[in-house]
C-alpha atoms as a PDB file:
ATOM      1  CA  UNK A   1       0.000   0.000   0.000  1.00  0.00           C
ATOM      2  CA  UNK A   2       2.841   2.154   0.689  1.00  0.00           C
ATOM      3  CA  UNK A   3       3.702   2.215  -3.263  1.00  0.00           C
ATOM      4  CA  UNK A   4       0.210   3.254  -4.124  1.00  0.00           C
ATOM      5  CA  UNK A   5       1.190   6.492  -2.061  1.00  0.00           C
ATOM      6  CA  UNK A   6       3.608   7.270  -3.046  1.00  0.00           C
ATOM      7  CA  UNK A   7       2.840   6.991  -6.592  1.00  0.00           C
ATOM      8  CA  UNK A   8      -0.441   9.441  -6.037  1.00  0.00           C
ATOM      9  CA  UNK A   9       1.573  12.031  -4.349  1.00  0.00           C
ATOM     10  CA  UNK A  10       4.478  11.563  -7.149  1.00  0.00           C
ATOM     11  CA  UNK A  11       1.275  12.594  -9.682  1.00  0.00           C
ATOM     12  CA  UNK A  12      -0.361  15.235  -7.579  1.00  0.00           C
ATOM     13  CA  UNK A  13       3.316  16.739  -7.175  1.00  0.00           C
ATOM     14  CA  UNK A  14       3.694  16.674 -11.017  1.00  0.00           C
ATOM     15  CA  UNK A  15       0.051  18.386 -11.673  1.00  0.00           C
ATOM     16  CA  UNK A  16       0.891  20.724  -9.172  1.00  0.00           C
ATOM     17  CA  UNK A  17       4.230  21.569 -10.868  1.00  0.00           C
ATOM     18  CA  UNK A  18       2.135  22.634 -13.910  1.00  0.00           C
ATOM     19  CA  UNK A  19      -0.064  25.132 -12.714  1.00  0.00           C
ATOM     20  CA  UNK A  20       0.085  28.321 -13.603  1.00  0.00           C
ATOM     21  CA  UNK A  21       0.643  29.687 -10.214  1.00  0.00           C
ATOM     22  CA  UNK A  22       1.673  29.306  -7.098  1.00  0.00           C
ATOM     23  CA  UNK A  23      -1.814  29.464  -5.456  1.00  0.00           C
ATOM     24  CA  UNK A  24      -3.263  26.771  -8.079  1.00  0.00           C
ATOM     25  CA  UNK A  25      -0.544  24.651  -7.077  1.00  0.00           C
ATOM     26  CA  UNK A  26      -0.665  24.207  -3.374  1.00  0.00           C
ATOM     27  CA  UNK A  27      -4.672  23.561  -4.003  1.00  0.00           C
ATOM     28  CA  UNK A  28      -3.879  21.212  -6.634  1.00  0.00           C
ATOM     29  CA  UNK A  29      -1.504  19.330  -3.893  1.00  0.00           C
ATOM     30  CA  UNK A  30      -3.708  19.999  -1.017  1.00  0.00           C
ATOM     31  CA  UNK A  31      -6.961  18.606  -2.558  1.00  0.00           C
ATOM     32  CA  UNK A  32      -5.485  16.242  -5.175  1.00  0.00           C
ATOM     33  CA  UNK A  33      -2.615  14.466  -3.283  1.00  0.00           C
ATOM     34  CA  UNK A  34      -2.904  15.712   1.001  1.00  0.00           C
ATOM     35  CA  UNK A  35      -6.774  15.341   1.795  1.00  0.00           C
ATOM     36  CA  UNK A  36      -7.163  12.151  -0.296  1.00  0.00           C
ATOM     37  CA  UNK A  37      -4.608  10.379   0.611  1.00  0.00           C
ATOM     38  CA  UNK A  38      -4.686  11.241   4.359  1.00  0.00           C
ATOM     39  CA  UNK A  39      -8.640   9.774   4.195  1.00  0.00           C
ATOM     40  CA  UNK A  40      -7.149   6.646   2.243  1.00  0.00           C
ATOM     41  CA  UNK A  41      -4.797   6.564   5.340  1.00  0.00           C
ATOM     42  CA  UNK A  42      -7.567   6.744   7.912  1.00  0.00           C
ATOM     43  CA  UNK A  43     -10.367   4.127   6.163  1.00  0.00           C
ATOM     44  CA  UNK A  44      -7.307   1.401   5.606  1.00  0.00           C
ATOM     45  CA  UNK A  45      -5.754   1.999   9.187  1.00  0.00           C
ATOM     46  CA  UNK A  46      -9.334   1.817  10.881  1.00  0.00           C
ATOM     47  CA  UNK A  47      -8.881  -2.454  11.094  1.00  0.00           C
ATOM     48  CA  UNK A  48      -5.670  -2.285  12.686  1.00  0.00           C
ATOM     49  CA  UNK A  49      -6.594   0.416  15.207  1.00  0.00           C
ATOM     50  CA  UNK A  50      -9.898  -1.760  16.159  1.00  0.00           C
ATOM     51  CA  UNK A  51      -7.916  -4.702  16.532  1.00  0.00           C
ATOM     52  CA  UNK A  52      -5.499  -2.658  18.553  1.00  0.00           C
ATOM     53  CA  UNK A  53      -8.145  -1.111  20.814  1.00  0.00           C
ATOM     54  CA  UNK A  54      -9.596  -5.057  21.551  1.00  0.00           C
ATOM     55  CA  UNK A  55      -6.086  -6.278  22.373  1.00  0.00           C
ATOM     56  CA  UNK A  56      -5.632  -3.476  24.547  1.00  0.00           C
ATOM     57  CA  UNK A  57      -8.956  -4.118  26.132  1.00  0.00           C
ATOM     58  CA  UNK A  58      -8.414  -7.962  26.784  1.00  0.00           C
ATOM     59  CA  UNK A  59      -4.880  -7.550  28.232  1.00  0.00           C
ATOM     60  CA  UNK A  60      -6.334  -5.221  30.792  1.00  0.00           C
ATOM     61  CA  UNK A  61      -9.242  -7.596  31.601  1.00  0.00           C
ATOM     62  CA  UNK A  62      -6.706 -10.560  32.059  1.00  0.00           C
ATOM     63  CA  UNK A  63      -4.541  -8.476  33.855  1.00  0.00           C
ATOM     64  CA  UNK A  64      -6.659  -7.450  36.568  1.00  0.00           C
ATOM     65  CA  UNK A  65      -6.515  -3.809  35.823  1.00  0.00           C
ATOM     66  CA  UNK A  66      -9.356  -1.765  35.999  1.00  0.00           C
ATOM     67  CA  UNK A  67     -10.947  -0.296  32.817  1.00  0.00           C
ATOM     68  CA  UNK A  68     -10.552   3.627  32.868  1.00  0.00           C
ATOM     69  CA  UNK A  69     -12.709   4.458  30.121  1.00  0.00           C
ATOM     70  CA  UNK A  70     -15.736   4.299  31.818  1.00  0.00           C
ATOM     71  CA  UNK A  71     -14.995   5.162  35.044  1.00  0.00           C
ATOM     72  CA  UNK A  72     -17.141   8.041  36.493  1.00  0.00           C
ATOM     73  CA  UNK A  73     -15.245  10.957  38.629  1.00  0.00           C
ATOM     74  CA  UNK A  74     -15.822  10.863  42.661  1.00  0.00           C
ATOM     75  CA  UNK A  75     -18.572  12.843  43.826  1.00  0.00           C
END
């Protein structure tokens, strides 16, 4: 997956190189190349950081240790 990114932001940096200005570049880059590839990022990461948060959650359980998340503050 790592290729695939680095190719799009190789060809946003290119179509942003041939704008006519300066300002027509940095949106070409920003909404071409940045914003889509930083939501690619986020939907293909979402699996790992699910299975991430269950690990975490089952370690604590076997480990005795409370679970913070839901805790409500002392009155």
């Amino acid at each position: 997956m790592h290729i695939v990114a680095i190719a799009w932001l190789f060809v946003t940096v290119l179509m942003a190189a041939a704008e006519a200005s300066l300002t027509a570049a940095v949106m070409t880059l920003v909404f071409y190349g940045v914003a889509p590839l930083a939501l690619f990022w986020w939907l293909v990461g979402t699996p790992v950081r699910r299975a991430r948060r269950r690990r975490s959650a089952a370690v604590s359980k076997l480990s005795g240790e409370p679970d913070h998340q839901h805790a409500e503050p002392d009155q």
